[in-house]
N, C-alpha and C. Protein backbone atom coordinates (compact mmCIF):
# COMPACT_ATOMS: atom_id res chain seq x y z
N UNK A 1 6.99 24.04 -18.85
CA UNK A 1 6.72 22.63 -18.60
C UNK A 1 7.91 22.06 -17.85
N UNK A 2 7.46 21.24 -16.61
CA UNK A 2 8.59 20.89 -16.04
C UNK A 2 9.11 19.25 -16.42
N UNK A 3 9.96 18.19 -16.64
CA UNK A 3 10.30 17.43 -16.70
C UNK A 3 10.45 17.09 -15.40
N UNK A 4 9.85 15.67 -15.12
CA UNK A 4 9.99 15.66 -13.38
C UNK A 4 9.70 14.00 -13.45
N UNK A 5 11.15 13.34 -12.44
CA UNK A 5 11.61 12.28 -12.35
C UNK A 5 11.04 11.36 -11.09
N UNK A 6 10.35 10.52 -11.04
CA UNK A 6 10.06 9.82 -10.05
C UNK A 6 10.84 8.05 -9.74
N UNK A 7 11.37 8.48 -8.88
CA UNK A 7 12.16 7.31 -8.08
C UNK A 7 10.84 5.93 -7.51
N UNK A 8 10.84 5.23 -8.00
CA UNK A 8 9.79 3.97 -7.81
C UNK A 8 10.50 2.33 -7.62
N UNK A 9 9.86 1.57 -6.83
CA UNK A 9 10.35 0.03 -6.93
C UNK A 9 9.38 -0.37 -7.58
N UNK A 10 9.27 -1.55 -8.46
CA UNK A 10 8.23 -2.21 -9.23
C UNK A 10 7.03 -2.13 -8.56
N UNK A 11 6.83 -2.43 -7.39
CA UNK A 11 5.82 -2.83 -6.27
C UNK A 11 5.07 -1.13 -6.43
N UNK A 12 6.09 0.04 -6.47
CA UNK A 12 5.42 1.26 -6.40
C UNK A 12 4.68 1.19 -7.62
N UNK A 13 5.50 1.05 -8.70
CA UNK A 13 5.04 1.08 -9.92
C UNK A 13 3.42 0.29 -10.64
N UNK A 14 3.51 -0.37 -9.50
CA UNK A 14 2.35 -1.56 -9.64
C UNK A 14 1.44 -0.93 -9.15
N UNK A 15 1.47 -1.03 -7.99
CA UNK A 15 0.44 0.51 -7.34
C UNK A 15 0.31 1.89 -7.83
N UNK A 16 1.31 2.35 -8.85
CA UNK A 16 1.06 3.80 -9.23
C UNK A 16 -0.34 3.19 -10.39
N UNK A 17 0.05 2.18 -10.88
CA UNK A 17 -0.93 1.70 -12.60
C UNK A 17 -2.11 1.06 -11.86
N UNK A 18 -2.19 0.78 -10.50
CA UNK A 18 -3.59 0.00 -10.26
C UNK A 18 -4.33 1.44 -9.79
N UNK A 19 -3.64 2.72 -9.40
CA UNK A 19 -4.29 3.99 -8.63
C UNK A 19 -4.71 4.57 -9.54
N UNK A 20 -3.68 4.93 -11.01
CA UNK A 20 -3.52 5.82 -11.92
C UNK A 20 -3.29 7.03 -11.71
N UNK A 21 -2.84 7.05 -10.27
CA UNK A 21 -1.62 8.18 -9.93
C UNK A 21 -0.58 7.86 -9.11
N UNK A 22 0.77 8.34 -8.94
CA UNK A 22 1.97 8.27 -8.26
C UNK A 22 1.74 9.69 -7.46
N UNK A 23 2.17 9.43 -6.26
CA UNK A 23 2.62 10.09 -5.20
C UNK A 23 4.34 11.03 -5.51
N UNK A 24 4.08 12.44 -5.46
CA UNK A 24 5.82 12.70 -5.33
C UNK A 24 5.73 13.09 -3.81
N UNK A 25 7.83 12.59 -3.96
CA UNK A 25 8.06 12.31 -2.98
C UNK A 25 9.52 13.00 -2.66
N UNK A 26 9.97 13.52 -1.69
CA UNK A 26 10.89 14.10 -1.52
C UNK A 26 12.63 13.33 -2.30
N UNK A 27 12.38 12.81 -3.21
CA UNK A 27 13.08 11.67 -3.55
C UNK A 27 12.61 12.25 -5.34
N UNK A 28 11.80 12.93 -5.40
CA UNK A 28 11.62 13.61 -7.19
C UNK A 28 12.56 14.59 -7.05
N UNK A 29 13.45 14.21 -8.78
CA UNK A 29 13.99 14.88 -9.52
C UNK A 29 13.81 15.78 -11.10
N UNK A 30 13.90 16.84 -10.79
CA UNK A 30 13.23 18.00 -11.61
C UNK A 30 14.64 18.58 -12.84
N UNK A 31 14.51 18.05 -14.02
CA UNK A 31 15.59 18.43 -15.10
C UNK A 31 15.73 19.77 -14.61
N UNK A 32 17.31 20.34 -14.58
CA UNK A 32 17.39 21.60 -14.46
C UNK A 32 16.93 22.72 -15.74
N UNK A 33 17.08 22.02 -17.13
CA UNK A 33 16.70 22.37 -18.42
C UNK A 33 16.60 21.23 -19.14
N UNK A 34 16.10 21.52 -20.28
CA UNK A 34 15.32 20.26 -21.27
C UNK A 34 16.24 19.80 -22.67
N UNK A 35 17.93 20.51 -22.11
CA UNK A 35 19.17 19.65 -22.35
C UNK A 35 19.19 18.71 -22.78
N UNK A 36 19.64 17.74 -23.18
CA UNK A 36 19.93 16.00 -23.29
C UNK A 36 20.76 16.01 -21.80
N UNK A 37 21.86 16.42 -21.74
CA UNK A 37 22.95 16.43 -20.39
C UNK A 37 22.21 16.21 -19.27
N UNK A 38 21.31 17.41 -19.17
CA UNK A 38 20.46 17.46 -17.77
C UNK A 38 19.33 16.58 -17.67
N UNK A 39 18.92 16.22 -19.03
CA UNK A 39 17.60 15.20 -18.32
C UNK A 39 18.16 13.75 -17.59
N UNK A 40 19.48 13.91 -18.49
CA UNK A 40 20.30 12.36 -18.31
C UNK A 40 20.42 12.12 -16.58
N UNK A 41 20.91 13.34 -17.22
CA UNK A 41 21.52 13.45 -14.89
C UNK A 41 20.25 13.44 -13.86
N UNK A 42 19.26 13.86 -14.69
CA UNK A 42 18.09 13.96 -13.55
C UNK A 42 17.42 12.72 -13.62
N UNK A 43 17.81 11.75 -14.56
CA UNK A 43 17.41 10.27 -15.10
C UNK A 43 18.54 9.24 -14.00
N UNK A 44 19.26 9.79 -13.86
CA UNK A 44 20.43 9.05 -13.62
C UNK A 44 20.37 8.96 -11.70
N UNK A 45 19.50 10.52 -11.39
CA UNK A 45 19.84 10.80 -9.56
C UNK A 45 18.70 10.02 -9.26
N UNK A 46 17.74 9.77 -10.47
CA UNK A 46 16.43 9.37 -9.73
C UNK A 46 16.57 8.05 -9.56
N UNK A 47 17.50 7.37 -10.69
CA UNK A 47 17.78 5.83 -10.39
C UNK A 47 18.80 5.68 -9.38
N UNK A 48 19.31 6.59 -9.03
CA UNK A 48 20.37 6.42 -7.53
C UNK A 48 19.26 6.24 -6.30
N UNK A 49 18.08 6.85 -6.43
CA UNK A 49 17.55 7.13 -5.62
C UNK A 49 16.57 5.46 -5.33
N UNK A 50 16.16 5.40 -6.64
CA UNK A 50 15.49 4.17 -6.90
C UNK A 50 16.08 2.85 -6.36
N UNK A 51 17.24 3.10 -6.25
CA UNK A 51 18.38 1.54 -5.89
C UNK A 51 18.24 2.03 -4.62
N UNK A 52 18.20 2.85 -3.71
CA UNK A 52 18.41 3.10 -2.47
C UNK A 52 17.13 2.75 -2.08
N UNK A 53 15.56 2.87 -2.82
CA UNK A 53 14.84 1.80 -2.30
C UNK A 53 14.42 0.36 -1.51
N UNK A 54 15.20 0.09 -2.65
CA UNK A 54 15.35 -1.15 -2.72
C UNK A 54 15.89 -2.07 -1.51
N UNK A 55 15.65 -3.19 -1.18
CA UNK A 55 15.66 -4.12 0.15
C UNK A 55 16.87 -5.31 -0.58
N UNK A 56 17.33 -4.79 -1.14
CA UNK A 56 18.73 -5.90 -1.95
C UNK A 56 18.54 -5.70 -3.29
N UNK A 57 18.70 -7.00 -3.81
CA UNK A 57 19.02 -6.96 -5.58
C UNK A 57 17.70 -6.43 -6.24
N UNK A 58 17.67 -5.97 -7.18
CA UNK A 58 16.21 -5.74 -7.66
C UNK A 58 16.52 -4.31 -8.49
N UNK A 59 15.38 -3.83 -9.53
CA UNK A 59 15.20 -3.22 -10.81
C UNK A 59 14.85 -1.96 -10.17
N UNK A 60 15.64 -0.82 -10.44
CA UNK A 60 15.68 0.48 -10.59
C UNK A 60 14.47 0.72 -11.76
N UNK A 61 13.82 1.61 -10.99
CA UNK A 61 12.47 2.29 -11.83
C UNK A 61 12.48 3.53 -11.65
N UNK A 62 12.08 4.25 -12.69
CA UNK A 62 12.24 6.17 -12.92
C UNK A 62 10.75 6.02 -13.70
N UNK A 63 9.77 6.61 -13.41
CA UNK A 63 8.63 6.95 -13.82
C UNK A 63 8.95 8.65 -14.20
N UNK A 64 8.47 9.23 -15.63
CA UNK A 64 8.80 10.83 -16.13
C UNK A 64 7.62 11.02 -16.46
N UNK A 65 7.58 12.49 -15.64
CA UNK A 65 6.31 13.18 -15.85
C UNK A 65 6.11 14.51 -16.32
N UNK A 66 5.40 14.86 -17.19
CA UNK A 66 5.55 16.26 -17.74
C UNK A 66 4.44 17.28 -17.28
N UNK A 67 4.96 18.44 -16.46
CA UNK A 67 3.94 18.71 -15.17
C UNK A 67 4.13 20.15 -15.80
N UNK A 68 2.96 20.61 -15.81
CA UNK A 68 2.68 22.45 -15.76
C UNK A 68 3.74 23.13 -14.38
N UNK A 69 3.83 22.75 -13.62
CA UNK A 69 4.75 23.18 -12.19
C UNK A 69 5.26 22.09 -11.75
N UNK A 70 6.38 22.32 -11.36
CA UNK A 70 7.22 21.44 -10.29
C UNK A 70 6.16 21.27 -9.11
N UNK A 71 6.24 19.54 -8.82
CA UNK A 71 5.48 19.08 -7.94
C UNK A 71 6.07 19.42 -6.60
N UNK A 72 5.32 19.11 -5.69
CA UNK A 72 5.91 19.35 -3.74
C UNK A 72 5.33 18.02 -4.07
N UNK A 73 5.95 17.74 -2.54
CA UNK A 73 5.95 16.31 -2.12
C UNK A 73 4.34 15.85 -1.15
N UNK A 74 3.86 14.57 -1.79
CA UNK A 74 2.59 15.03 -1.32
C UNK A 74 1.74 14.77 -2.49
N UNK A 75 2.13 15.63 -3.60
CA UNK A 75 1.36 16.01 -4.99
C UNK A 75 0.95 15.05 -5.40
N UNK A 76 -0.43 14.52 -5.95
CA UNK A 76 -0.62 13.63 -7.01
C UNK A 76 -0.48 13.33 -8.65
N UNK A 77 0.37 13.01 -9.10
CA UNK A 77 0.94 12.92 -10.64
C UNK A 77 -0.11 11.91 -11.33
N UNK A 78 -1.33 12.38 -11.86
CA UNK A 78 -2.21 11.42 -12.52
C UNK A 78 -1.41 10.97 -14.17
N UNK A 79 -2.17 9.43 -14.20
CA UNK A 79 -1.44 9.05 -15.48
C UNK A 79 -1.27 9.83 -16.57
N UNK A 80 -2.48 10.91 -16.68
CA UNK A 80 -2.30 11.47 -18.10
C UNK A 80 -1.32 12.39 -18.57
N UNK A 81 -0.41 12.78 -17.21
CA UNK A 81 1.07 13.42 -17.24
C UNK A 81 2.00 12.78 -17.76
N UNK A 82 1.92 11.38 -17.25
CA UNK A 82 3.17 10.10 -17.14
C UNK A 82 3.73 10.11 -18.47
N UNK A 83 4.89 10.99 -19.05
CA UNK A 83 5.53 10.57 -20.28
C UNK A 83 6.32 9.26 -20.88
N UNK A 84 6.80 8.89 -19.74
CA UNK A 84 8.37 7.69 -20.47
C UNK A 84 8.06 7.00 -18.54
N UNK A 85 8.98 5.72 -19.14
CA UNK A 85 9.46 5.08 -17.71
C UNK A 85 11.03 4.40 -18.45
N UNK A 86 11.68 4.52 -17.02
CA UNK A 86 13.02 4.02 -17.20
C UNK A 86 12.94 2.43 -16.20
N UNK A 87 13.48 2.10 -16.32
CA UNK A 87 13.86 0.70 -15.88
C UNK A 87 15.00 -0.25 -15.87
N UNK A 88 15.38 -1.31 -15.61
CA UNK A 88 16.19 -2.04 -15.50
C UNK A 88 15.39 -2.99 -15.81
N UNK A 89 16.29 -3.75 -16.89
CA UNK A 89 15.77 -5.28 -17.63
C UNK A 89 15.58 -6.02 -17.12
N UNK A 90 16.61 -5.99 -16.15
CA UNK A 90 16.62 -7.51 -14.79
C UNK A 90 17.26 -7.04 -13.35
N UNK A 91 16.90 -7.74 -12.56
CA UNK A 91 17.10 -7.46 -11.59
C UNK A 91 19.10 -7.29 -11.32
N UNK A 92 18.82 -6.20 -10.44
CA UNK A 92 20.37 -5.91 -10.40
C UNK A 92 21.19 -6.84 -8.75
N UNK A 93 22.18 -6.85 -9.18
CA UNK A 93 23.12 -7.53 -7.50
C UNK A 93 22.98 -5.90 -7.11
N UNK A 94 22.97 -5.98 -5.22
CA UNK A 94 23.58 -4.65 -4.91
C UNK A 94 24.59 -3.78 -5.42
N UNK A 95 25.62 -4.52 -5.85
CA UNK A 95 27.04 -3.87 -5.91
C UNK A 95 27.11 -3.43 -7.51
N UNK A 96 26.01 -3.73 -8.17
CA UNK A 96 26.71 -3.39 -9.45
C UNK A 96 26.39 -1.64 -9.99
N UNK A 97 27.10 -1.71 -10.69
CA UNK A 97 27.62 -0.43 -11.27
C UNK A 97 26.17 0.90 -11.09
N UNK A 98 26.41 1.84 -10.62
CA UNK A 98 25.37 2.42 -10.69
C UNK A 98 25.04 3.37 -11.88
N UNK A 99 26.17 3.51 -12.60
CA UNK A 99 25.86 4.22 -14.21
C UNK A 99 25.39 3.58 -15.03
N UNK A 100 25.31 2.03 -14.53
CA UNK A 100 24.61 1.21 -15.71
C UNK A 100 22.90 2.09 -16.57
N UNK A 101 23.39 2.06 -17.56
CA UNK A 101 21.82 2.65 -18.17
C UNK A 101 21.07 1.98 -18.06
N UNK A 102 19.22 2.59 -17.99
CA UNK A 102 18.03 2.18 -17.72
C UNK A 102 17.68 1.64 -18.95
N UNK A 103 16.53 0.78 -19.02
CA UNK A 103 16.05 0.58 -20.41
C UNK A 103 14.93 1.74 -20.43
N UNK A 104 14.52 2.40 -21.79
CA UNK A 104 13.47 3.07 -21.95
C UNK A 104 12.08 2.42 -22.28
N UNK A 105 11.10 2.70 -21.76
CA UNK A 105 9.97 2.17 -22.27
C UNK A 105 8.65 3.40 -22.50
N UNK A 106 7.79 2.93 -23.31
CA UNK A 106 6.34 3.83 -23.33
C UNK A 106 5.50 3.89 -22.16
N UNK A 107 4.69 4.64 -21.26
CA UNK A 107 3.87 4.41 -20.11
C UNK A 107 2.90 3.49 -20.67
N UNK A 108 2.71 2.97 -22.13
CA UNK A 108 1.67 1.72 -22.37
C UNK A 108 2.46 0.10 -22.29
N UNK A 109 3.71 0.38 -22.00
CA UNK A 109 4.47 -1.03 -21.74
C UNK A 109 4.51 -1.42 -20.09
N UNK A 110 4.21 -0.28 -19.31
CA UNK A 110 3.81 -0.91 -18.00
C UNK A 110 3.62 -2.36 -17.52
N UNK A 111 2.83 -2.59 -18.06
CA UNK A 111 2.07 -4.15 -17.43
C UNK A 111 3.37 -5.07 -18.01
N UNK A 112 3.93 -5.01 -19.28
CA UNK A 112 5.09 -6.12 -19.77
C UNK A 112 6.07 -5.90 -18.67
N UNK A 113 6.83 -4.08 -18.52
CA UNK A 113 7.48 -4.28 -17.35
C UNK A 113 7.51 -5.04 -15.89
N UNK A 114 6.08 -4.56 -15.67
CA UNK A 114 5.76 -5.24 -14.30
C UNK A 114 6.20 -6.74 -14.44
N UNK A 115 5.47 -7.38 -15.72
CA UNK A 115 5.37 -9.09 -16.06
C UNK A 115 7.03 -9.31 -16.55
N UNK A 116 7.87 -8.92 -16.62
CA UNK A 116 9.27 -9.04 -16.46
C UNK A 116 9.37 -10.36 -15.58
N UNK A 117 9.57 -9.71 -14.27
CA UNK A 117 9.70 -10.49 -13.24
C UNK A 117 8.68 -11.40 -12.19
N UNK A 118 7.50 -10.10 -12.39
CA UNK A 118 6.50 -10.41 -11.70
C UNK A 118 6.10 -9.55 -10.33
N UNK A 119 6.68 -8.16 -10.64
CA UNK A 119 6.64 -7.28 -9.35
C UNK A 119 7.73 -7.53 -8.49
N UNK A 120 7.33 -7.22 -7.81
CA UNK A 120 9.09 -7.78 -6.47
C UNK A 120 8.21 -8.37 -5.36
């Protein structure tokens, strides 16, 4: 079973829950092992990746998916994979810290995440 990290902006995230699948994207990160250390880090590249989205200030999103094979880019990740989502509580300034930790949530807290802010 692979652990596999998807880099998303709210707006993706909004569209992954209205499709009920996410797109991977050359931008997914795949735990090297099912570690604590390594999921962290593969939690951690995908929210690097997630802020590099982003068009200024705004909430780092990591959608985790638990996949029979590592996805290619392209692949469709239907919801019934979708384990965990990571997030940011509030919207971030550019400059701030990028080790800041994600909040964890259930893939059934979706819609509260989204209603946070209100999408981007």
């Amino acid at each position: 079973m692979s652990r596999v990290y998807l880099p998303l902006t709210l707006a993706g995230l909004a569209a992954a829950r209205d499709e009920g699948t996410v797109v991977a994207t050359d931008d997914l990160v795949v735990a090297v092992d099912d570690s604590e250390e390594q999921e962290y880090a593969a939690l951690m590249t995908a929210a690097d990746a997630s802020a590099a989205l982003l068009d200024g200030p705004g909430r780092r999103v990591v959608l985790v998916a638990e996949l029979d094979r590592e996805p290619q880019p392209g692949d469709a990740v239907p919801r019934k994979r979708w384990a965990a989502l990571h997030a940011d509580e509030a919207d971030r300034p550019v400059d701030a810290d990028p080790d800041d930790d994600l909040g964890w949530y259930g893939v059934q807290e979706i819609d509260a995440v989204l209603g946070v802010s209100g999408g981007e």
